[in-house]
PDB file of N, CA and C in Angstrom:
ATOM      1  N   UNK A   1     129.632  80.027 -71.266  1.00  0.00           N
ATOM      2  CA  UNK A   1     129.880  78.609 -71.078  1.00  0.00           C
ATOM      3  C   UNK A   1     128.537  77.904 -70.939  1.00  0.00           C
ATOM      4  N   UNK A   2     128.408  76.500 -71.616  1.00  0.00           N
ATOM      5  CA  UNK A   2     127.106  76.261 -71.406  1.00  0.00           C
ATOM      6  C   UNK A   2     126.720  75.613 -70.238  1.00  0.00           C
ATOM      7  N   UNK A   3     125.368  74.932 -69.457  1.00  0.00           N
ATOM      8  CA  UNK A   3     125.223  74.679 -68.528  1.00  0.00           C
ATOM      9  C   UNK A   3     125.408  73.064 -68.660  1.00  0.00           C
ATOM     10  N   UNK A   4     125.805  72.373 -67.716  1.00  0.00           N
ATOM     11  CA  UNK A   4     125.702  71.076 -67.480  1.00  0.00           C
ATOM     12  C   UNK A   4     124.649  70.363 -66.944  1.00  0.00           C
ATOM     13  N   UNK A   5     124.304  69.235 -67.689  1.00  0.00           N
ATOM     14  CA  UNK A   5     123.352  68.282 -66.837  1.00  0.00           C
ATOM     15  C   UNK A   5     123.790  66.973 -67.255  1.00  0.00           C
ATOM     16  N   UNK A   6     123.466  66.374 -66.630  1.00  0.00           N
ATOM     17  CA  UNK A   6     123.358  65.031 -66.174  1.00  0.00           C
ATOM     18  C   UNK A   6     122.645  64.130 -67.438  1.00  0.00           C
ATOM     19  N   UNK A   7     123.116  63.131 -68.041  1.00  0.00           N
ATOM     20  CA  UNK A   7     121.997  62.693 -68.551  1.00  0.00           C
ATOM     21  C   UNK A   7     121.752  61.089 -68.573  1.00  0.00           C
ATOM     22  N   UNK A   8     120.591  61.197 -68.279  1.00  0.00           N
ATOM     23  CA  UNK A   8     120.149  59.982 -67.893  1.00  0.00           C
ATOM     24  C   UNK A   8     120.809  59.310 -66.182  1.00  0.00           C
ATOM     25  N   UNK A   9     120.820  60.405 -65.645  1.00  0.00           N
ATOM     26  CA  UNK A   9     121.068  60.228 -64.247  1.00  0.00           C
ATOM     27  C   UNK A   9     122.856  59.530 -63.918  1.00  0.00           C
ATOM     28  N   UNK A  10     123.603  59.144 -65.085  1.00  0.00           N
ATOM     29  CA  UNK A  10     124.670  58.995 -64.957  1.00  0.00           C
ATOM     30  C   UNK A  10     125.777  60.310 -64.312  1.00  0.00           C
ATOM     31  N   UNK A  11     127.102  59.690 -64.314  1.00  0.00           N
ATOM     32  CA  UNK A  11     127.603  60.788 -63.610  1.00  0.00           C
ATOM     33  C   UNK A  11     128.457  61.431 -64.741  1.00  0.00           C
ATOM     34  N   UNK A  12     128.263  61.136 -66.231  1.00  0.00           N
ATOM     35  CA  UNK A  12     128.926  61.934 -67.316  1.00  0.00           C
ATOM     36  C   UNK A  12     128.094  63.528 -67.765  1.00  0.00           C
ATOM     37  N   UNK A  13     128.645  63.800 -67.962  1.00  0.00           N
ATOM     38  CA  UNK A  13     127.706  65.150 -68.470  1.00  0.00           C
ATOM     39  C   UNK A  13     127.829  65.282 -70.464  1.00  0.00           C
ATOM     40  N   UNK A  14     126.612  65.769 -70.313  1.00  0.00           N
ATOM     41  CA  UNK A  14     126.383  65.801 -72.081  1.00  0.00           C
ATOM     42  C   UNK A  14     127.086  66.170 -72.871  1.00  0.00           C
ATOM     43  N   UNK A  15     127.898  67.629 -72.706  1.00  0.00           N
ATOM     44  CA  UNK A  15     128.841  68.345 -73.312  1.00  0.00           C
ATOM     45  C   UNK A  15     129.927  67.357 -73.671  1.00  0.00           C
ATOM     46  N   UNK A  16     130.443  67.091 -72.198  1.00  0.00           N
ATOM     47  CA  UNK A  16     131.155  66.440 -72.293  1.00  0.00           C
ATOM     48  C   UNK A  16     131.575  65.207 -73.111  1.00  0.00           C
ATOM     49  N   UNK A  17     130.507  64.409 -73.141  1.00  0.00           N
ATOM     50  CA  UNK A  17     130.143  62.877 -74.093  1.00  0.00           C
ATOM     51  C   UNK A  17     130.055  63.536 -75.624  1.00  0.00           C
ATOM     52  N   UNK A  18     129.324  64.981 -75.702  1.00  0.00           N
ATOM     53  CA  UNK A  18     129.855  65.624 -77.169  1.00  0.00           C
ATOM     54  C   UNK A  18     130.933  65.461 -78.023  1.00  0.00           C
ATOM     55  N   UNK A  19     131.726  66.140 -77.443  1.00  0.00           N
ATOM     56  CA  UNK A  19     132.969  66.541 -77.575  1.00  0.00           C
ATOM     57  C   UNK A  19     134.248  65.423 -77.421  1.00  0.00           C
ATOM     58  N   UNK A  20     133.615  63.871 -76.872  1.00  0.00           N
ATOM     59  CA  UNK A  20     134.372  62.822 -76.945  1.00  0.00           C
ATOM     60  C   UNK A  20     135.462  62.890 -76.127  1.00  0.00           C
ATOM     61  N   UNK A  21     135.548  63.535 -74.688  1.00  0.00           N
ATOM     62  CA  UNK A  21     136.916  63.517 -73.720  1.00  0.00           C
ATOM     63  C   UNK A  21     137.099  62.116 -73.381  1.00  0.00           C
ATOM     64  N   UNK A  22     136.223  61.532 -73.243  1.00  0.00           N
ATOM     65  CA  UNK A  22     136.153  59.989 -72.518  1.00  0.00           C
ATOM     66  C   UNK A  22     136.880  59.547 -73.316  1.00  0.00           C
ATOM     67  N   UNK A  23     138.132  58.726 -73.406  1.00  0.00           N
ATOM     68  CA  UNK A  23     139.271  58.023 -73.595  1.00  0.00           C
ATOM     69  C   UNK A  23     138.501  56.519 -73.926  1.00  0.00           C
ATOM     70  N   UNK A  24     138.343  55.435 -74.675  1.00  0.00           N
ATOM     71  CA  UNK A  24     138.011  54.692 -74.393  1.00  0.00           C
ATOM     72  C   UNK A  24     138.993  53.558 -74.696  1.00  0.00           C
ATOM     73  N   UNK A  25     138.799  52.491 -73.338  1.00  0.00           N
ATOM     74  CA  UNK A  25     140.206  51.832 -72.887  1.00  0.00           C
ATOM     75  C   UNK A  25     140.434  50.980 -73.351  1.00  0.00           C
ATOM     76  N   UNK A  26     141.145  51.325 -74.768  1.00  0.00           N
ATOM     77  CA  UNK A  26     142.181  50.241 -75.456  1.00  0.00           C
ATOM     78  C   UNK A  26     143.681  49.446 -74.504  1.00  0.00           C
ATOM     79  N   UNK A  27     144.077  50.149 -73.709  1.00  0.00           N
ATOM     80  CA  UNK A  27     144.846  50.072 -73.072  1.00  0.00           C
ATOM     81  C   UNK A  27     144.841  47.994 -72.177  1.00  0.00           C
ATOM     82  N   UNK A  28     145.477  48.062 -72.731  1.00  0.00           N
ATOM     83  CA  UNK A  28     146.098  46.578 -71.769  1.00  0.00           C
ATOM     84  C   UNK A  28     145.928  46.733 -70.216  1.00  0.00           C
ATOM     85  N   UNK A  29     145.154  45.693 -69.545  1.00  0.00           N
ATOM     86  CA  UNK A  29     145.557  46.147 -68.562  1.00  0.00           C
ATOM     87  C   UNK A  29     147.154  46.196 -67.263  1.00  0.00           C
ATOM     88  N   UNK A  30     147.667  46.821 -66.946  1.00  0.00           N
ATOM     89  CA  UNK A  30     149.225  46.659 -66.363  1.00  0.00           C
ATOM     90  C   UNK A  30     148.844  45.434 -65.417  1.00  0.00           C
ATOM     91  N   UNK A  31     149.693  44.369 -65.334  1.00  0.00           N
ATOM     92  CA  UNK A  31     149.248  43.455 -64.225  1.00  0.00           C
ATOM     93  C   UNK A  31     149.948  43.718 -62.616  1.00  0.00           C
ATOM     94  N   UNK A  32     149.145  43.068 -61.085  1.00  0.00           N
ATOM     95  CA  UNK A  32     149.584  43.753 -60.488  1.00  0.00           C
ATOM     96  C   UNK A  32     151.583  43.740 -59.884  1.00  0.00           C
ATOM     97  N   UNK A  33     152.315  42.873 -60.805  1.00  0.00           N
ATOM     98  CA  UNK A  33     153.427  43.554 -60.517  1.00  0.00           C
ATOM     99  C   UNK A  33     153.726  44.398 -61.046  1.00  0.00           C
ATOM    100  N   UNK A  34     153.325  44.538 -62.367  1.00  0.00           N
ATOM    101  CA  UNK A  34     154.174  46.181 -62.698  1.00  0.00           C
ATOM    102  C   UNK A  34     153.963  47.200 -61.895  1.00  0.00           C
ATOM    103  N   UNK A  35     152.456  46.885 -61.402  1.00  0.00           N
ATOM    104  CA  UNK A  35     151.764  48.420 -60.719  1.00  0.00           C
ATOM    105  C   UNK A  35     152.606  48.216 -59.904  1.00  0.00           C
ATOM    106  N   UNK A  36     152.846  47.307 -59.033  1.00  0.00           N
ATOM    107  CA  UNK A  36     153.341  47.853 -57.494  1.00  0.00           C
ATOM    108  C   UNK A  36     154.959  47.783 -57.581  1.00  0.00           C
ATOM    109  N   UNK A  37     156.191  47.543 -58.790  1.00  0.00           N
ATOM    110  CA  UNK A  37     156.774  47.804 -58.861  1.00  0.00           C
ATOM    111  C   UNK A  37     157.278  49.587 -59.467  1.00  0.00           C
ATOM    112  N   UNK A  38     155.969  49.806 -60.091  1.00  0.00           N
ATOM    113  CA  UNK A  38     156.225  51.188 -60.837  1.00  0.00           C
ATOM    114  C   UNK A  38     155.481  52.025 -59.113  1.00  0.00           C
ATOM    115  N   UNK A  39     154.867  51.794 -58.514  1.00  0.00           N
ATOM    116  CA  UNK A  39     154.744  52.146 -57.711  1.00  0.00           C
ATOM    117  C   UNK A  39     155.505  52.879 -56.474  1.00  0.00           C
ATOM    118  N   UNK A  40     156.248  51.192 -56.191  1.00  0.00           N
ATOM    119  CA  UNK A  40     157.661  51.645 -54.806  1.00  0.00           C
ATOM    120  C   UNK A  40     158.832  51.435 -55.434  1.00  0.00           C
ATOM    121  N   UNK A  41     159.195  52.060 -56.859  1.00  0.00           N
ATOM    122  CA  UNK A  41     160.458  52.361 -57.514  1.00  0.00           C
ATOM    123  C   UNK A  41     161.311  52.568 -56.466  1.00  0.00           C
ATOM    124  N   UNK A  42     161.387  54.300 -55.777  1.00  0.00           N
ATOM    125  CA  UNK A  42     162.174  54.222 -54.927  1.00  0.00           C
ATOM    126  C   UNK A  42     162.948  53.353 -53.827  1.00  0.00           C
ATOM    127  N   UNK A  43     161.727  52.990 -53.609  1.00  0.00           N
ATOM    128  CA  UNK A  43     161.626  52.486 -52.254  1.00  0.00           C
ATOM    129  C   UNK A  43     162.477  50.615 -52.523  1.00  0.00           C
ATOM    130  N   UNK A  44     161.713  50.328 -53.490  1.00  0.00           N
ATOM    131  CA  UNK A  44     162.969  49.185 -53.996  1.00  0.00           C
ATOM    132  C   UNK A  44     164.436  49.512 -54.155  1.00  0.00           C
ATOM    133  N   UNK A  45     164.454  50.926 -55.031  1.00  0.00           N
ATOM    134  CA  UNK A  45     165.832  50.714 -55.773  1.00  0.00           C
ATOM    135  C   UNK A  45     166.634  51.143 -53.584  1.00  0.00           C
ATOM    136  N   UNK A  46     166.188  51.972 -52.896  1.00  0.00           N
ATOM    137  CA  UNK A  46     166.783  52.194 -51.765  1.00  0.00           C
ATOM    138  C   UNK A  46     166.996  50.822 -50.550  1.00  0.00           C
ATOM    139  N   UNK A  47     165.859  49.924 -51.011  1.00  0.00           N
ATOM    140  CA  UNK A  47     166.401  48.719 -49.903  1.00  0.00           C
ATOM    141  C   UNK A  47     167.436  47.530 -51.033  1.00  0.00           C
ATOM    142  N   UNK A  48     167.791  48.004 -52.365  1.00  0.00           N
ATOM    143  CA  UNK A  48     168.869  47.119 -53.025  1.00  0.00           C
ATOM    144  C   UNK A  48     170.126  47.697 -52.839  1.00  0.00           C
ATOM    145  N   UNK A  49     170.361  49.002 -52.296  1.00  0.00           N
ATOM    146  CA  UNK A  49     171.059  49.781 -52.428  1.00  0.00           C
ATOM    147  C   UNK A  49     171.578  50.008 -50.765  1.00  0.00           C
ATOM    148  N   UNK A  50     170.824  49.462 -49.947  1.00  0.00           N
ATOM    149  CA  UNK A  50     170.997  49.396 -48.724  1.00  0.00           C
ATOM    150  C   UNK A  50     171.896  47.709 -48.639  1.00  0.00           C
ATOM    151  N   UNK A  51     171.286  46.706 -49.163  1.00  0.00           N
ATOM    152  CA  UNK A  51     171.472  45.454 -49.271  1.00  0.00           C
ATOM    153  C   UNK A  51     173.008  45.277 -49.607  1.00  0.00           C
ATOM    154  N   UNK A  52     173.194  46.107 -50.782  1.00  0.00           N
ATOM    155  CA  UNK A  52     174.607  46.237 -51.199  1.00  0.00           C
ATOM    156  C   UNK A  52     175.647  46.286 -50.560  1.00  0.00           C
ATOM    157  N   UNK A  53     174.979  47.650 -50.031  1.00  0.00           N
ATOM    158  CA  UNK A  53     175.935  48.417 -48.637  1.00  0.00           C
ATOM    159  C   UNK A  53     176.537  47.493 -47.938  1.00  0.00           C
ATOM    160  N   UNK A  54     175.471  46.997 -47.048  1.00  0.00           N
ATOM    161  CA  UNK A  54     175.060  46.079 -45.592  1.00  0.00           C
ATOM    162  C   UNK A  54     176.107  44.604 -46.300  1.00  0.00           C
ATOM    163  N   UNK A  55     176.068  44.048 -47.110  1.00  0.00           N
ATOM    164  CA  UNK A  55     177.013  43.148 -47.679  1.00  0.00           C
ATOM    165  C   UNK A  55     178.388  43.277 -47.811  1.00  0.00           C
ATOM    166  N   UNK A  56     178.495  44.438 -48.223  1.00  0.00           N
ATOM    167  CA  UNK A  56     179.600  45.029 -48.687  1.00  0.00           C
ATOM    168  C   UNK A  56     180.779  45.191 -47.275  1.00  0.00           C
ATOM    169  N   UNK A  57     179.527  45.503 -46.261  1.00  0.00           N
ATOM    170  CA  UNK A  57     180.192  45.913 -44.707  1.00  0.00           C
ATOM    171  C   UNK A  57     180.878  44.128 -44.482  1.00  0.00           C
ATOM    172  N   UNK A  58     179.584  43.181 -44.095  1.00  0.00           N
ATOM    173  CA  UNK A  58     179.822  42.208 -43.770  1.00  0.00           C
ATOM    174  C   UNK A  58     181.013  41.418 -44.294  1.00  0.00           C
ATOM    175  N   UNK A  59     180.978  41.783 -45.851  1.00  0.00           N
ATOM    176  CA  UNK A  59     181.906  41.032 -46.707  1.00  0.00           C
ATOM    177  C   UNK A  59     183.535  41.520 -45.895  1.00  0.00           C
ATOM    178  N   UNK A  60     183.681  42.625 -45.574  1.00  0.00           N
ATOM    179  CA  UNK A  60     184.883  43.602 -45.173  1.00  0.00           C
ATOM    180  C   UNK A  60     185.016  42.905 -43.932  1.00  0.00           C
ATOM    181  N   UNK A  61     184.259  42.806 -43.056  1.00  0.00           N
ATOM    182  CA  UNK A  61     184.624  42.205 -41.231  1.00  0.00           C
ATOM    183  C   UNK A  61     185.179  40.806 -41.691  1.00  0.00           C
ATOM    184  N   UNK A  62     184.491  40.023 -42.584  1.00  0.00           N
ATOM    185  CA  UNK A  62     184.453  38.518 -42.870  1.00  0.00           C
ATOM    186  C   UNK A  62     186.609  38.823 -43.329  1.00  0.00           C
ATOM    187  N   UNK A  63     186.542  39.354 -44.120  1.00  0.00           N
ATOM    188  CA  UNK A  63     188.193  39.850 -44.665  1.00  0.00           C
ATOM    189  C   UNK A  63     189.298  39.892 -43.677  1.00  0.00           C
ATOM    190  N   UNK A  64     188.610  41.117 -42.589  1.00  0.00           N
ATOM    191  CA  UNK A  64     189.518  41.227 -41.557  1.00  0.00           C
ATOM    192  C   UNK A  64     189.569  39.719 -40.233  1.00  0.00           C
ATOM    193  N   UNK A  65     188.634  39.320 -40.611  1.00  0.00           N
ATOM    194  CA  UNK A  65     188.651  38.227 -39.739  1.00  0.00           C
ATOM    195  C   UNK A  65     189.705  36.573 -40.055  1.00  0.00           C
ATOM    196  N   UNK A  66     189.752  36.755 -41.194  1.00  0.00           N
ATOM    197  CA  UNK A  66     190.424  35.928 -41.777  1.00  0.00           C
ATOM    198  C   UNK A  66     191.854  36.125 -42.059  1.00  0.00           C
ATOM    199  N   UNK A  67     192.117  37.515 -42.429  1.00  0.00           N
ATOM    200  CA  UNK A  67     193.364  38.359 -42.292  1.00  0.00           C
ATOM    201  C   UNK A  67     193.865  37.761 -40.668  1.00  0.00           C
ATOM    202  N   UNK A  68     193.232  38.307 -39.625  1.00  0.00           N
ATOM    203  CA  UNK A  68     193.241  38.140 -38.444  1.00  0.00           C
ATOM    204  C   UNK A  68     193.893  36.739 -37.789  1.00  0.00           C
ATOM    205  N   UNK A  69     192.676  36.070 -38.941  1.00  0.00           N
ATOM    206  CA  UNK A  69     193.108  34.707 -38.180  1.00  0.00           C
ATOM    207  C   UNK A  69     194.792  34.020 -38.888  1.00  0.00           C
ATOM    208  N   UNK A  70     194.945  34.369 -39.848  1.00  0.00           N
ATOM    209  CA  UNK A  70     196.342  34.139 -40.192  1.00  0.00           C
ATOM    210  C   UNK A  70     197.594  34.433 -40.097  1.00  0.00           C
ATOM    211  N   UNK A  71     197.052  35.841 -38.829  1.00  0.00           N
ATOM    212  CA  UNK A  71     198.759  35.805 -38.607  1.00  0.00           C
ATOM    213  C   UNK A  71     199.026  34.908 -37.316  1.00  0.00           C
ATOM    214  N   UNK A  72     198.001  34.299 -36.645  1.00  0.00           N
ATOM    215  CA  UNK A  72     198.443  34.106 -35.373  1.00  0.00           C
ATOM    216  C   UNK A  72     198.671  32.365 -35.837  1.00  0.00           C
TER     217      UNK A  72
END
């Protein structure tokens, strides 16, 4: 394997810059909502999914309460 150095005091190494690994960034950059939605995926889809729930409860008491109030 050959040896590595440095060149020109950067932190790429020669071989490396050879052989063309460095990717160079055509890439768009993601703006920051995508990042922080691709980020807390979970964590979103679990507090919409909680939200649901928690509605779903309220919606049910709101039912019986009204049930409630009509027979008397």
């Amino acid at each position: 394997m050959k040896g590595k150095s440095p060149v020109s005091g950067s932190h790429y190494f020669q071989n490396t810059l050879q052989i063309q690994c460095w990717a160079v960034g055509r890439r768009k950059k993601q703006s920051i909502l995508k990042r922080l939605f691709a980020q807390y995926q979970n964590e979103i889809d679990a507090f919409w999914a909680a939200t649901a729930v928690g509605c779903m409860f309220l919606l049910g008491i709101l039912e019986f309460l009204v049930q409630l109030a009509e027979l008397k």
